[in-house]
PDB file of N, CA and C in Angstrom:
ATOM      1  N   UNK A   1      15.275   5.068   8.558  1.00  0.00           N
ATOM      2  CA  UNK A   1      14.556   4.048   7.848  1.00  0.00           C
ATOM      3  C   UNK A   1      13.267   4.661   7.312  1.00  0.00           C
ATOM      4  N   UNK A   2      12.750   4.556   6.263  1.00  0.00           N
ATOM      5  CA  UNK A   2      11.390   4.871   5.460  1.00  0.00           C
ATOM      6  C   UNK A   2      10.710   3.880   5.308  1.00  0.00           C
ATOM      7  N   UNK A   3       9.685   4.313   5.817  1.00  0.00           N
ATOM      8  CA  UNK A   3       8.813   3.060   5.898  1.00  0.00           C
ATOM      9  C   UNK A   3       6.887   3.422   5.808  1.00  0.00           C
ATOM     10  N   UNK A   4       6.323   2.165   6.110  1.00  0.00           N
ATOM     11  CA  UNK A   4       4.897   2.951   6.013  1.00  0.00           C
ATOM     12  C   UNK A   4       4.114   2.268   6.652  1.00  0.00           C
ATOM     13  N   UNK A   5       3.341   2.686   7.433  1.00  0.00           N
ATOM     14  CA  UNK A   5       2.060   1.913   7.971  1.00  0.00           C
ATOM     15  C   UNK A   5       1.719   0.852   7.655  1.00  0.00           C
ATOM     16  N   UNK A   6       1.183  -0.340   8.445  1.00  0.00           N
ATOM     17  CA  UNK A   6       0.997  -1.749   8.117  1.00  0.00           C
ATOM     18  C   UNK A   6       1.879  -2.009   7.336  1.00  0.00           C
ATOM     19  N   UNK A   7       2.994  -2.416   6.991  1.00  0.00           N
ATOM     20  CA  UNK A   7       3.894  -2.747   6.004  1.00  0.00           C
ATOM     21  C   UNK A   7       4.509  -3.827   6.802  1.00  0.00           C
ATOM     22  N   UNK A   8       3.727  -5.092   6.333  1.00  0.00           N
ATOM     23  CA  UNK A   8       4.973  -6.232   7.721  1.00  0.00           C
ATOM     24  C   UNK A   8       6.597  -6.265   7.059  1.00  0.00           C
ATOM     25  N   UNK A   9       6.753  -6.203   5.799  1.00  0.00           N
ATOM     26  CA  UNK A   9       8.779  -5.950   5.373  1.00  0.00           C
ATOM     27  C   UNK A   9       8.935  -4.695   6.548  1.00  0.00           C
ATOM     28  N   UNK A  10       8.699  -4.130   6.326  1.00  0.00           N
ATOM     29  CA  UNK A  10       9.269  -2.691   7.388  1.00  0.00           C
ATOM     30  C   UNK A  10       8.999  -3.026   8.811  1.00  0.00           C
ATOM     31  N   UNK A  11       8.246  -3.888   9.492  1.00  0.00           N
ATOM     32  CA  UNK A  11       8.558  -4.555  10.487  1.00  0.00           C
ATOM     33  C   UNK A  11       9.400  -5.367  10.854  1.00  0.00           C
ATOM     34  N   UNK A  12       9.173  -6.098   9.764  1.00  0.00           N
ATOM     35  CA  UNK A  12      10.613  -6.855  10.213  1.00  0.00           C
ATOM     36  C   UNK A  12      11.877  -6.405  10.074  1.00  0.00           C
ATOM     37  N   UNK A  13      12.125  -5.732   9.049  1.00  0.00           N
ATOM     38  CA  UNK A  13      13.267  -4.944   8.996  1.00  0.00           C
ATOM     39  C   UNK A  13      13.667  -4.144   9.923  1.00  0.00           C
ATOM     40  N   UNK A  14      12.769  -3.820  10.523  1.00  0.00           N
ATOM     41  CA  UNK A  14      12.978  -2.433  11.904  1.00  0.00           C
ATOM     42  C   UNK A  14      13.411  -4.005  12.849  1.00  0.00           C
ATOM     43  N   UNK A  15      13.079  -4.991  13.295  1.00  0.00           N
ATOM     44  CA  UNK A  15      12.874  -5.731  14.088  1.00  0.00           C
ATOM     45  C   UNK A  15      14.566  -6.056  14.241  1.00  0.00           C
ATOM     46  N   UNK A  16      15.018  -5.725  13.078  1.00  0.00           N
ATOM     47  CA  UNK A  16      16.818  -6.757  12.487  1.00  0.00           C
ATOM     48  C   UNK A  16      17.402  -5.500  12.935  1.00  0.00           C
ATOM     49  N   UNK A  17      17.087  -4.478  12.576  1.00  0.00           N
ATOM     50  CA  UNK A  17      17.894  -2.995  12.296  1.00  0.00           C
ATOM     51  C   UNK A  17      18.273  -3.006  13.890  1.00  0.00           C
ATOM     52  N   UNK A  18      17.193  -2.677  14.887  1.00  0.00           N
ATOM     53  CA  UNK A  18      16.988  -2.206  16.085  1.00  0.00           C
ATOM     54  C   UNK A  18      18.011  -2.523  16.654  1.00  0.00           C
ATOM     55  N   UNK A  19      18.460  -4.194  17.010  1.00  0.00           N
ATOM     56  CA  UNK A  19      19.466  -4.364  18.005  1.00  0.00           C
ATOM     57  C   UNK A  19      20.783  -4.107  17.080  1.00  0.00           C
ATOM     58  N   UNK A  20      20.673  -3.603  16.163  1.00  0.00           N
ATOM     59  CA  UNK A  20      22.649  -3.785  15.383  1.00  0.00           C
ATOM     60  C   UNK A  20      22.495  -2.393  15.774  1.00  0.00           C
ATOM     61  N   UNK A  21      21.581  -1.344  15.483  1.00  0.00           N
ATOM     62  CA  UNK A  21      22.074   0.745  15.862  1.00  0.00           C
ATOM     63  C   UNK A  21      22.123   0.211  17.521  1.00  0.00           C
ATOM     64  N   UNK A  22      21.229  -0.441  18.408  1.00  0.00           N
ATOM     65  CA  UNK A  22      21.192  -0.181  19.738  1.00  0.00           C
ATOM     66  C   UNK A  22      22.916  -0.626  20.002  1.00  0.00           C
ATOM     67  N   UNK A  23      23.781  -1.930  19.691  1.00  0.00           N
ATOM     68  CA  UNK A  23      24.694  -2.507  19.832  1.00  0.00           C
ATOM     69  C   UNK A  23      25.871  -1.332  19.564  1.00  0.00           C
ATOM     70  N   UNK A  24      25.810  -0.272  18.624  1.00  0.00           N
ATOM     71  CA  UNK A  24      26.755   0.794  18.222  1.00  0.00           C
ATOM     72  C   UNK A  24      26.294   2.071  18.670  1.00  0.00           C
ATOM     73  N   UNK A  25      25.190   2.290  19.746  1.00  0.00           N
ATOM     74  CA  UNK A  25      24.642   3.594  20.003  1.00  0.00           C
ATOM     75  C   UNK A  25      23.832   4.319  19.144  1.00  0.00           C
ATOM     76  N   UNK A  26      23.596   3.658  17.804  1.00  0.00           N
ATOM     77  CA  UNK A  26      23.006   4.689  16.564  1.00  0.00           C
ATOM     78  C   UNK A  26      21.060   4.585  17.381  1.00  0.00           C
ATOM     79  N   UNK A  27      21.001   5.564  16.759  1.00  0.00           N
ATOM     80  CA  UNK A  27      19.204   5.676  16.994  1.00  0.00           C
ATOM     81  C   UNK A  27      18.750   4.896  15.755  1.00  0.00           C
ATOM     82  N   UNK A  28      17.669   4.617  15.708  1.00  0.00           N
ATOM     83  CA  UNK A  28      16.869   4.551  14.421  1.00  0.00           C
ATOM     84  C   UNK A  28      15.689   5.395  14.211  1.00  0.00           C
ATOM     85  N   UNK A  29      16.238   6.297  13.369  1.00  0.00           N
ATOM     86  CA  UNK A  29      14.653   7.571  12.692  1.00  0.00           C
ATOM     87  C   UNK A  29      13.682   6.455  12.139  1.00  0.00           C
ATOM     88  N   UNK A  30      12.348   6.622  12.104  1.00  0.00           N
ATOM     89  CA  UNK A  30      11.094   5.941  11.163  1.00  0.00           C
ATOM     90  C   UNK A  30      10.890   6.919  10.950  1.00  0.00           C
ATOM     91  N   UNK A  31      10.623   6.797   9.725  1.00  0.00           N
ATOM     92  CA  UNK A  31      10.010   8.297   8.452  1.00  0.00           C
ATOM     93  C   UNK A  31       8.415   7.596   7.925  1.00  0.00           C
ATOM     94  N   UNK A  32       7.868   7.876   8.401  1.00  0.00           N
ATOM     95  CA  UNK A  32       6.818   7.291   7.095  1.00  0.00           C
ATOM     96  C   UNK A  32       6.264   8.100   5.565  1.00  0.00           C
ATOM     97  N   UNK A  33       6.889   7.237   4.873  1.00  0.00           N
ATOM     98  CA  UNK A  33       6.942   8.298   3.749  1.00  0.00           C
ATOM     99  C   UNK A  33       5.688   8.635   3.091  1.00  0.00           C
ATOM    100  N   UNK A  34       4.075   7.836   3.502  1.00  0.00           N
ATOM    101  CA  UNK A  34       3.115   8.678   3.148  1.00  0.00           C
ATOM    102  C   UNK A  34       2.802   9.881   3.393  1.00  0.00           C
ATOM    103  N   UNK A  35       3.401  10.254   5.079  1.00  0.00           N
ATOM    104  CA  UNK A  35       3.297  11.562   5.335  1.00  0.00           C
ATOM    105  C   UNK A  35       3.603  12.591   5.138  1.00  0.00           C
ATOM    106  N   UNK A  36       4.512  12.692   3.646  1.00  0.00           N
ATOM    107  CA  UNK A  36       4.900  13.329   2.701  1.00  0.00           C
ATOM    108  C   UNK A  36       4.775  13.486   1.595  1.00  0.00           C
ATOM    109  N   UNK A  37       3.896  13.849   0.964  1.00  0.00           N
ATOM    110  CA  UNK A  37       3.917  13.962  -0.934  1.00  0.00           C
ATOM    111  C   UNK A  37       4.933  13.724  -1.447  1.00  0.00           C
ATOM    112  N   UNK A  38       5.926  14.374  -1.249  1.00  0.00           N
ATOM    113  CA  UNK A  38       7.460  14.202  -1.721  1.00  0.00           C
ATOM    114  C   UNK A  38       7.729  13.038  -1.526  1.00  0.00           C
ATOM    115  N   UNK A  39       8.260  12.201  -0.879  1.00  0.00           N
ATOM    116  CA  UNK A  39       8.817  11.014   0.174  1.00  0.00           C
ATOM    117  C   UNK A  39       8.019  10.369  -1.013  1.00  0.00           C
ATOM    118  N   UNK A  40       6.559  10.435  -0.551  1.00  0.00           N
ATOM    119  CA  UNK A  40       5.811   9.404  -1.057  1.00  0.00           C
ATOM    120  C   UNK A  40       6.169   8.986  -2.504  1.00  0.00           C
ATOM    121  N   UNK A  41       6.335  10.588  -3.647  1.00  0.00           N
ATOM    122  CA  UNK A  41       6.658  10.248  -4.456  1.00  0.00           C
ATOM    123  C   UNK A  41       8.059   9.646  -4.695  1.00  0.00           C
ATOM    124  N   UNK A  42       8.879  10.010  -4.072  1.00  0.00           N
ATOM    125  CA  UNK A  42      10.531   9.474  -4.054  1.00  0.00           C
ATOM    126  C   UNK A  42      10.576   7.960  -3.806  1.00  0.00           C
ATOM    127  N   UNK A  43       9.724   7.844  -2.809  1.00  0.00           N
ATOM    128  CA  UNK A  43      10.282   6.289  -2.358  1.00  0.00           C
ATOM    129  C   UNK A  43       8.755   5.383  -2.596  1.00  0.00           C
ATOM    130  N   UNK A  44       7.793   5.671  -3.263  1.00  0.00           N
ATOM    131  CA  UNK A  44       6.868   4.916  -3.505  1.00  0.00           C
ATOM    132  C   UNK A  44       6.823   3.225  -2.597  1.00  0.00           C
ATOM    133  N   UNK A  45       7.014   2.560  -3.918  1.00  0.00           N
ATOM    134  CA  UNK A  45       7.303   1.004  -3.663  1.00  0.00           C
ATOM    135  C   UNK A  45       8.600   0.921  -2.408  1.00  0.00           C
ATOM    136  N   UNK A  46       9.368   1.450  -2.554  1.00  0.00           N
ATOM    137  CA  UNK A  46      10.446   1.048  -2.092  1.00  0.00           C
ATOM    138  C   UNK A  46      10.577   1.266  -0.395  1.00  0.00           C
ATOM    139  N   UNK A  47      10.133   0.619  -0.131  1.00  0.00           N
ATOM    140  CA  UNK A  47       9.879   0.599   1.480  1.00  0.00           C
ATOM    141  C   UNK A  47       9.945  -1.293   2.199  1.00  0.00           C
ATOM    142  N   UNK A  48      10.433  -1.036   2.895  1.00  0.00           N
ATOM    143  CA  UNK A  48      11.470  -0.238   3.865  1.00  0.00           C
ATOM    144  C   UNK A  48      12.572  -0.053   2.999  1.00  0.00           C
ATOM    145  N   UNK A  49      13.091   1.114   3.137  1.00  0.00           N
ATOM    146  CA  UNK A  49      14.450   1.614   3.174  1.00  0.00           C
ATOM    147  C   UNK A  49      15.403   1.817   3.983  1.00  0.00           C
ATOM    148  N   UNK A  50      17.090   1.477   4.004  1.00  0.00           N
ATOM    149  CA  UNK A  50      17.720   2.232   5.147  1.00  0.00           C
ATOM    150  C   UNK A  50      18.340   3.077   4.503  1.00  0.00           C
ATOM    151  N   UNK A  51      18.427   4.359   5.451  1.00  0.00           N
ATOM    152  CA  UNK A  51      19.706   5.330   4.803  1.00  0.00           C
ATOM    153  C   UNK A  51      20.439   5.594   5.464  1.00  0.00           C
ATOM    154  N   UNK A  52      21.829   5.968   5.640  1.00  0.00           N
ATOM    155  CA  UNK A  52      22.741   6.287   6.519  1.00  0.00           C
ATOM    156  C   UNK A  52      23.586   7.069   5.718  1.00  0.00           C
ATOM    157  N   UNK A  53      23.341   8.358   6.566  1.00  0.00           N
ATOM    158  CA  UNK A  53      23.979   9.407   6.227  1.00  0.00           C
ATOM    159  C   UNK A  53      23.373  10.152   5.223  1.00  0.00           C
ATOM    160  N   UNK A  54      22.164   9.930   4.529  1.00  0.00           N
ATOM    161  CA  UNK A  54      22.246  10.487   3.074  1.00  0.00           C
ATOM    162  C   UNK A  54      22.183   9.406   2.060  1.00  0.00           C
ATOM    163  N   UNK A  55      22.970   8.028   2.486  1.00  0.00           N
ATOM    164  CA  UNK A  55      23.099   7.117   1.394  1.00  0.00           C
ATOM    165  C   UNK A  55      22.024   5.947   1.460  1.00  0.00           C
ATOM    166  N   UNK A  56      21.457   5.209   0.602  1.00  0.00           N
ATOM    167  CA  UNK A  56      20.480   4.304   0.683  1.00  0.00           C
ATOM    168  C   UNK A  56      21.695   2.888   1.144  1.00  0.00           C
ATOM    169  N   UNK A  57      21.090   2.316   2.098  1.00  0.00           N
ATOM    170  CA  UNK A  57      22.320   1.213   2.400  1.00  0.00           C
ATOM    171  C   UNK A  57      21.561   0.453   1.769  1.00  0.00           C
ATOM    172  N   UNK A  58      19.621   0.039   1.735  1.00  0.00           N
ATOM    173  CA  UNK A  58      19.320  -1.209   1.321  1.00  0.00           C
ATOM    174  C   UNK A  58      18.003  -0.727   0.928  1.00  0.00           C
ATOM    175  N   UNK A  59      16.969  -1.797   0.597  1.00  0.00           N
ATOM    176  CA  UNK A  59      15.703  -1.532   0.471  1.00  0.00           C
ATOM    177  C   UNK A  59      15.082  -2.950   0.560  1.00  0.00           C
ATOM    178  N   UNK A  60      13.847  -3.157   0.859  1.00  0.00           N
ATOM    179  CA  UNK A  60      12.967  -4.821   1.076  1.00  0.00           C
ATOM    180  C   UNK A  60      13.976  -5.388   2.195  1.00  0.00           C
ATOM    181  N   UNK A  61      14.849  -5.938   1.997  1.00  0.00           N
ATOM    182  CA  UNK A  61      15.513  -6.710   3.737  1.00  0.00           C
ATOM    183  C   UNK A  61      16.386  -6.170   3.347  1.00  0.00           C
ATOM    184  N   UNK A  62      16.833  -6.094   4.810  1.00  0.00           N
ATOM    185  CA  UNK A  62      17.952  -5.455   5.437  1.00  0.00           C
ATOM    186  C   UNK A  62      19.681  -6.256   5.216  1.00  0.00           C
ATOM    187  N   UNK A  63      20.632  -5.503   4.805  1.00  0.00           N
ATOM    188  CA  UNK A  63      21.680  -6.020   4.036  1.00  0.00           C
ATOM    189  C   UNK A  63      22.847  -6.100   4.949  1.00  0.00           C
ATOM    190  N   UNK A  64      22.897  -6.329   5.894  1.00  0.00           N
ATOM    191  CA  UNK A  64      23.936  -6.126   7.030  1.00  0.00           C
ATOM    192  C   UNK A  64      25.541  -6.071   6.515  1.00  0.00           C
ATOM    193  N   UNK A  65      25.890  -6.901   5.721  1.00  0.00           N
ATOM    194  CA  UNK A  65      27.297  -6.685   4.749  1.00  0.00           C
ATOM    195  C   UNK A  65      27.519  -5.065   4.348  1.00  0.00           C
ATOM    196  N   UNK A  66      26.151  -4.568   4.026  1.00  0.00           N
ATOM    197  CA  UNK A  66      26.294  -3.182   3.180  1.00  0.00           C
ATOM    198  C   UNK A  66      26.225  -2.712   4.112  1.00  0.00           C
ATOM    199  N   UNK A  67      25.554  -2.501   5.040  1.00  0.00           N
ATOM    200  CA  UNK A  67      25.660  -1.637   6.588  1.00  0.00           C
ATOM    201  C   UNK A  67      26.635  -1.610   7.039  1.00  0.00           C
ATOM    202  N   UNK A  68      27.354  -2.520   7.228  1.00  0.00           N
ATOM    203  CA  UNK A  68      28.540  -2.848   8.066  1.00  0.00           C
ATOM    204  C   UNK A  68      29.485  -1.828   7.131  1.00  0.00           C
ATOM    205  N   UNK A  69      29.444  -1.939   5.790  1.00  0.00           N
ATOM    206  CA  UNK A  69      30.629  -1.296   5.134  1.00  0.00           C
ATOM    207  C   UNK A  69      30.412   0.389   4.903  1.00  0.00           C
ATOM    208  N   UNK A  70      29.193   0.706   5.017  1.00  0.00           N
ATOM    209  CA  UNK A  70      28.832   2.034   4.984  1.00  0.00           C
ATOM    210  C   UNK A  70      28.702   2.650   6.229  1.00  0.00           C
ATOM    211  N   UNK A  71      29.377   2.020   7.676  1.00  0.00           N
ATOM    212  CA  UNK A  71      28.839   2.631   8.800  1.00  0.00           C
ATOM    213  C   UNK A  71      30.501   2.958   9.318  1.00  0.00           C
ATOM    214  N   UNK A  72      30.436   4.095   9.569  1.00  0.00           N
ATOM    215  CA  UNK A  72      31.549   5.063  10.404  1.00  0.00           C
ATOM    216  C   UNK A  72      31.547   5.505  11.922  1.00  0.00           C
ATOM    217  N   UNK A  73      31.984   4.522  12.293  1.00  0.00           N
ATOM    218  CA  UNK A  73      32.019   4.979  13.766  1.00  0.00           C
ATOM    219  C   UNK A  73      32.329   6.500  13.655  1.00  0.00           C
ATOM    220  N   UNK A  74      32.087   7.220  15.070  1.00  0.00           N
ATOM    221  CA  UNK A  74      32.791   8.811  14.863  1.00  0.00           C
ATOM    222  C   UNK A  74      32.373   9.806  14.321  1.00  0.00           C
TER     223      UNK A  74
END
């Protein structure tokens, strides 16, 4: 997840995320993308983000339909 300091969307979003990875074993990474020039420039506005695998599943709230269909057990 990419996210950033004081950001209450990225709280809450971490808040939704947490128990669906804990329920399947997944971890959840927090990136904060100010702490990167890069990041920062890549994902500006767009925070919170989820990614899985490489792929953006969502951005602003969390999309559980799209999670569900982008997540691979195994």
């Amino acid at each position: 997840m990419f996210s950033r300091e004081a950001c209450l969307l990225c709280d809450e979003l971490l808040a939704e995320l947490t128990p669906w990875a804990a329920a399947r074993g997944l971890p959840v990474l927090v990136v904060d993308v100010d702490s990167d020039p890069i990041l920062k420039r890549r994902y500006g506005l767009k925070v919170p983000l989820v990614d899985l695998s490489g792929e953006t599943v969502c951005f602003g709230h969390l999309d559980l339909e799209a999670l569900e269909r982008l997540w691979r057990p195994g």
